[in-house]
Protein backbone atom coordinates (compact mmCIF):
# COMPACT_ATOMS: atom_id res chain seq x y z
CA UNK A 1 21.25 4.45 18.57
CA UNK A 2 21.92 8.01 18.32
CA UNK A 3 19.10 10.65 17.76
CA UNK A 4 20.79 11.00 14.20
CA UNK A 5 20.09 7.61 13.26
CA UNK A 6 17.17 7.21 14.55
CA UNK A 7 15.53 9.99 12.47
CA UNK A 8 17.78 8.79 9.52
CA UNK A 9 16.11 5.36 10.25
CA UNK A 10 12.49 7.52 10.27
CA UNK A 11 13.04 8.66 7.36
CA UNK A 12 13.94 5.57 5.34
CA UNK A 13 10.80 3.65 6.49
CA UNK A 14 8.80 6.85 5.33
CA UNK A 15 10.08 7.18 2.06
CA UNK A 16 8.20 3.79 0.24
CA UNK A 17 5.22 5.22 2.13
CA UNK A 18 5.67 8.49 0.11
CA UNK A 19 6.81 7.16 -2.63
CA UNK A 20 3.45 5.27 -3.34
CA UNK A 21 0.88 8.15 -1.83
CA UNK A 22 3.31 10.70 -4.57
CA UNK A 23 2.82 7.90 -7.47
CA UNK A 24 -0.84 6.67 -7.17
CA UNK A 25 -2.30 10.37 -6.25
CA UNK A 26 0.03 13.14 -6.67
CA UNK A 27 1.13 12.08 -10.08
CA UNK A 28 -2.20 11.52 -11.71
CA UNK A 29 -3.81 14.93 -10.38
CA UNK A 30 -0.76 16.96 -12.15
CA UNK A 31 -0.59 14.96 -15.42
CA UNK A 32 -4.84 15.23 -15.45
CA UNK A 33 -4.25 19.09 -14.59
CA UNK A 34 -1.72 19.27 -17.20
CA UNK A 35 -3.68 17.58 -19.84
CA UNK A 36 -6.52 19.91 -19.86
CA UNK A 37 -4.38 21.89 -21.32
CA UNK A 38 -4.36 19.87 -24.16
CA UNK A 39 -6.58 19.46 -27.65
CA UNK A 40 -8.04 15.65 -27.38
CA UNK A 41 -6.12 13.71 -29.69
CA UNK A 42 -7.88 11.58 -32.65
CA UNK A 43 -6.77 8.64 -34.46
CA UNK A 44 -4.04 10.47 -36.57
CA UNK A 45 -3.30 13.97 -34.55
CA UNK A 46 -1.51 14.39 -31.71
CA UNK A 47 -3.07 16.33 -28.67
CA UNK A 48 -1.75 20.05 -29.17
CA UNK A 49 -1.51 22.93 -26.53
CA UNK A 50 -4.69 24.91 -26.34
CA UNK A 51 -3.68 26.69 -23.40
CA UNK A 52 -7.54 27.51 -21.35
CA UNK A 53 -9.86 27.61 -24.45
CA UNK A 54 -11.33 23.78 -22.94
CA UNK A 55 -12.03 26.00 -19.73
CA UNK A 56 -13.96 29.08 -21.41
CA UNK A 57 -15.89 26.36 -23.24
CA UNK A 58 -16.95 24.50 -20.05
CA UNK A 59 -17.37 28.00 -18.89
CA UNK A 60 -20.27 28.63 -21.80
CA UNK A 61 -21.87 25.25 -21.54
CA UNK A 62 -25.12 25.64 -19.69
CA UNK A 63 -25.19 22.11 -19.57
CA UNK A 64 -22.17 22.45 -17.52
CA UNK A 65 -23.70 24.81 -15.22
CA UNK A 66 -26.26 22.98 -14.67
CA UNK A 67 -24.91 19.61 -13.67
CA UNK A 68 -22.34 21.58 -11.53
CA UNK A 69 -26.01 23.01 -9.86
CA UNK A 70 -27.39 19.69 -9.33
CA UNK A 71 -24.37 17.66 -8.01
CA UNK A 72 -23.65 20.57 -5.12
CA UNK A 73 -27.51 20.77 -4.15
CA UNK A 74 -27.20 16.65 -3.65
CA UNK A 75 -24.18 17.22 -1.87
CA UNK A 76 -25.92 19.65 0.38
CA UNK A 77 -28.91 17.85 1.23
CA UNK A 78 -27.32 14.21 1.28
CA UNK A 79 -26.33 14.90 5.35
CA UNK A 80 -29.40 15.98 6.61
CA UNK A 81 -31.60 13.35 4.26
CA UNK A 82 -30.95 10.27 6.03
CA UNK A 83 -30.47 6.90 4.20
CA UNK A 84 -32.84 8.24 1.42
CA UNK A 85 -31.43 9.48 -1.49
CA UNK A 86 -33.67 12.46 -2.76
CA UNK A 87 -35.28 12.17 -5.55
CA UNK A 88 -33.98 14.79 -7.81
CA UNK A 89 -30.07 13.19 -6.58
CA UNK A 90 -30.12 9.62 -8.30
């Protein structure tokens, strides 16, 4: 085989690989990115382009902040705690 084919031949056992990482993670990530863009649609309207108004009002919801608080001090302390989960994490 030449060194032509053999990287043609690379390439062609690659491409299902890619083709499945692209579809079951690339593909959802940009279509949830792109949706939260979006109104949430109800029974009888259609979603409709809010542009970043859902992020200013995740921006203004303390309860946001808070969760967001909590999850990254569990994710701090969950290396150095062992097995046991701390308290304040479950």
């Amino acid at each position: 085989m030449t060194r032509t084919a053999n990287w043609l031949y690379g390439w062609l056992l690659l491409l299902p690989a890619a083709a499945m990482l692209a579809l079951f993670t690339h593909y959802p990530a940009v279509t949830t990115l792109w949706h939260s863009f979006e109104s949430t649609p109800k029974a009888a309207r259609p979603s409709v382009y809010v542009g970043v108004e859902n992020y200013r009002q995740l921006a203004d919801d303390p309860i946001f902040w808070k969760s967001l608080t909590s999850a990254s001090i569990c994710i701090r302390q969950r290396p150095g705690s062992g097995s046991a989960t701390p308290r304040t994490c479950q």
